[in-house]
C-alpha atoms as a PDB file:
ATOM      1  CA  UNK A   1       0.000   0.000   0.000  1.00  0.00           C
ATOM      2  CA  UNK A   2       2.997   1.829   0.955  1.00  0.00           C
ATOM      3  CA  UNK A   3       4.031   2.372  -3.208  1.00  0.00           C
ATOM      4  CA  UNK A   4       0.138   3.764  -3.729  1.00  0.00           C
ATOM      5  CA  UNK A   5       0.511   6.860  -1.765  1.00  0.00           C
ATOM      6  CA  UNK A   6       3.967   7.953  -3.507  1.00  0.00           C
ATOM      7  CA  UNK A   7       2.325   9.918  -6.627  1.00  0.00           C
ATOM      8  CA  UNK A   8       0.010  12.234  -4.483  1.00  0.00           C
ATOM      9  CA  UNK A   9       3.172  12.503  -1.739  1.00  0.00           C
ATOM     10  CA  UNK A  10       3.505  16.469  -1.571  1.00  0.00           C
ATOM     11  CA  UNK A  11       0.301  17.046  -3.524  1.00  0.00           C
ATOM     12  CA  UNK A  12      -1.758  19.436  -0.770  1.00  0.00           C
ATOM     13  CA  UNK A  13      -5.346  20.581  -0.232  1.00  0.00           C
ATOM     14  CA  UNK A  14      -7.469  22.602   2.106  1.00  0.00           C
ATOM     15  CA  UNK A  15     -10.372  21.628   4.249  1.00  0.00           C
ATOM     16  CA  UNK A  16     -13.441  23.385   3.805  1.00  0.00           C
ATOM     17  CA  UNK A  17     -14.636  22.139   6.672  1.00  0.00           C
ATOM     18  CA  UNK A  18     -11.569  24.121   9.109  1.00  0.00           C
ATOM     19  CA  UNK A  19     -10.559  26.822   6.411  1.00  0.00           C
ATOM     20  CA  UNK A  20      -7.888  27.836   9.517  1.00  0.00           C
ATOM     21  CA  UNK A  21      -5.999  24.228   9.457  1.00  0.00           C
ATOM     22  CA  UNK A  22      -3.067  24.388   7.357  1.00  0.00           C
ATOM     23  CA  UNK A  23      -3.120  23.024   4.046  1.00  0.00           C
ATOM     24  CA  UNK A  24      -3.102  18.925   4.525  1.00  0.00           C
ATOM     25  CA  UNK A  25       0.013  16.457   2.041  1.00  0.00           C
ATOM     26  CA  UNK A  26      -2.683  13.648   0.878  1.00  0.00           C
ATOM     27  CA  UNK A  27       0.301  11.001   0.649  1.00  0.00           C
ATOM     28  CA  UNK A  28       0.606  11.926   4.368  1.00  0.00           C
ATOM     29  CA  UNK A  29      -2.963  11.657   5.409  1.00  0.00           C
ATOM     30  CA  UNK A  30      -3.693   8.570   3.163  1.00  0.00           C
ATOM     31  CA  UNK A  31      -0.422   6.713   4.567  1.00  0.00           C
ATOM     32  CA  UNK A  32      -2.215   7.379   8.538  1.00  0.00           C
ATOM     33  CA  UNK A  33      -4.776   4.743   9.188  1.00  0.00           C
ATOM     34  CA  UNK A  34      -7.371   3.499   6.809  1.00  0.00           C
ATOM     35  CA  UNK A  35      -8.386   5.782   4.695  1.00  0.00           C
ATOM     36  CA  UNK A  36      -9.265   6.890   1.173  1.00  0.00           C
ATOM     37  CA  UNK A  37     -10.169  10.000  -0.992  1.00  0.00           C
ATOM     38  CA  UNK A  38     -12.864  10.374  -3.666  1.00  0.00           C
ATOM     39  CA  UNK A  39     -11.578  12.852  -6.674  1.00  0.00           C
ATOM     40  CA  UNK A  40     -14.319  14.618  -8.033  1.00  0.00           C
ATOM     41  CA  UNK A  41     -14.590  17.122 -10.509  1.00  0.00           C
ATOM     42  CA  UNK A  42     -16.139  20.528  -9.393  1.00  0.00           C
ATOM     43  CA  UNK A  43     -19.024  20.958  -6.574  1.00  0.00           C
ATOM     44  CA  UNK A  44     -22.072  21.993  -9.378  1.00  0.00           C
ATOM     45  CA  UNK A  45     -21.170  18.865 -11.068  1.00  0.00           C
ATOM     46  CA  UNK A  46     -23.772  16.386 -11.161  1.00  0.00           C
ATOM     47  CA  UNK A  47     -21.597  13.181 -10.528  1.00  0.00           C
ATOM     48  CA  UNK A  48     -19.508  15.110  -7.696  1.00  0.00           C
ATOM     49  CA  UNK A  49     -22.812  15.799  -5.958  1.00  0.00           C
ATOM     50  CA  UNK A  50     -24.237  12.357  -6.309  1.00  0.00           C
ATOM     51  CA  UNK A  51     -20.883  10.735  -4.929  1.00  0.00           C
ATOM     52  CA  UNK A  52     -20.984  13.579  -2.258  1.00  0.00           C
ATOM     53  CA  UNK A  53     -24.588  12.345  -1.330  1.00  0.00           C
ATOM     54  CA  UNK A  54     -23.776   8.522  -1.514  1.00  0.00           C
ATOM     55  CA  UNK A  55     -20.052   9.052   0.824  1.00  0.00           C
ATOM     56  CA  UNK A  56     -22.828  10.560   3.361  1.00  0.00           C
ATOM     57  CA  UNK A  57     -25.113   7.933   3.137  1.00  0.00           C
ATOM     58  CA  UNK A  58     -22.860   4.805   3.112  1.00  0.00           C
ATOM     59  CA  UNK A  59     -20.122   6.737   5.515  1.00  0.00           C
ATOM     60  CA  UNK A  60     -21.372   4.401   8.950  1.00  0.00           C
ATOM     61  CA  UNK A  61     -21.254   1.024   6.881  1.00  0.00           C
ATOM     62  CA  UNK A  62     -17.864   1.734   5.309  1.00  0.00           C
ATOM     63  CA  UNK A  63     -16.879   2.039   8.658  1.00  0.00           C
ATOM     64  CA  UNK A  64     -18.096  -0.390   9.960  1.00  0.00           C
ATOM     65  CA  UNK A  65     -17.975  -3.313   7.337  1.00  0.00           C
ATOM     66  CA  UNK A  66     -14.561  -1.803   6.169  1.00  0.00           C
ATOM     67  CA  UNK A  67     -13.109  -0.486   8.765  1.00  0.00           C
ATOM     68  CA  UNK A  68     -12.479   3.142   7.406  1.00  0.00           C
ATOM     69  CA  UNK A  69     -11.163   5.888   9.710  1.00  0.00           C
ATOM     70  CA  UNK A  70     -11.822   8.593   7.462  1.00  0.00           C
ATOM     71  CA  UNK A  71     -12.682   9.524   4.232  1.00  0.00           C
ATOM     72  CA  UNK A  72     -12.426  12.999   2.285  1.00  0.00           C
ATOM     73  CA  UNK A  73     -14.152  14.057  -1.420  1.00  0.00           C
ATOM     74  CA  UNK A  74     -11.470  16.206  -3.083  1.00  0.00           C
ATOM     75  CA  UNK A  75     -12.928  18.984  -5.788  1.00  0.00           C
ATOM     76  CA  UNK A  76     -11.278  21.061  -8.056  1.00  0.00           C
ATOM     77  CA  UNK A  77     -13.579  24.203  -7.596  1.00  0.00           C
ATOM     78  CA  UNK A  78     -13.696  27.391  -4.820  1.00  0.00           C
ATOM     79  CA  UNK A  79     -13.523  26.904  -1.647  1.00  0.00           C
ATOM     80  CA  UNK A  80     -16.852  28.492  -1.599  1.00  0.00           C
ATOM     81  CA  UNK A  81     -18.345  26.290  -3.967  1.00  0.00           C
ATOM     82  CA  UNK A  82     -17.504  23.493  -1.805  1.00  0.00           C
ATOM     83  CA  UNK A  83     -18.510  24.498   1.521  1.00  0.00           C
ATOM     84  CA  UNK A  84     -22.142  24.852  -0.191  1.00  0.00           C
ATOM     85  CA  UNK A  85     -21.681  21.779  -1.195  1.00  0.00           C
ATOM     86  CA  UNK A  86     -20.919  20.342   2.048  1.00  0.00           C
END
């Protein structure tokens, strides 16, 4: 698993969800625990809201069935556009 998180090692985002935390290295946070991102596209997109809707949704029986500590929906869009997603 290790080898997986190489590519997005240095690759950082914000959280909408603390705009105040620094900015967060995804190999870092994916190489702590179990965990996974979803990539979207940008928050009015269709798919990116449906896959925002299902992560909600299914959230409690990934982690419990799977085991998940945490899980994240990355978009490329504003961090405005986001936090109305959210």
């Amino acid at each position: 698993w290790a080898v997986a998180f190489q590519p997005l090692s240095g690759v950082s985002v914000k959280s909408v969800k603390d705009p105040t935390a620094p900015a967060v290295d995804i190999g870092d946070w994916l190489s702590t625990g179990k965990n996974f991102f979803v990539f979207g596209t940008y928050a009015a997109d269709f798919n990116a809201i449906e896959y925002g809707q299902r992560l909600r949704y299914y959230w409690p029986r990934l982690q419990e069935e799977k085991g998940f500590d945490k899980c994240a929906l990355l978009l490329s869009c504003q961090p405005e556009a986001a936090q109305k997603l959210a």
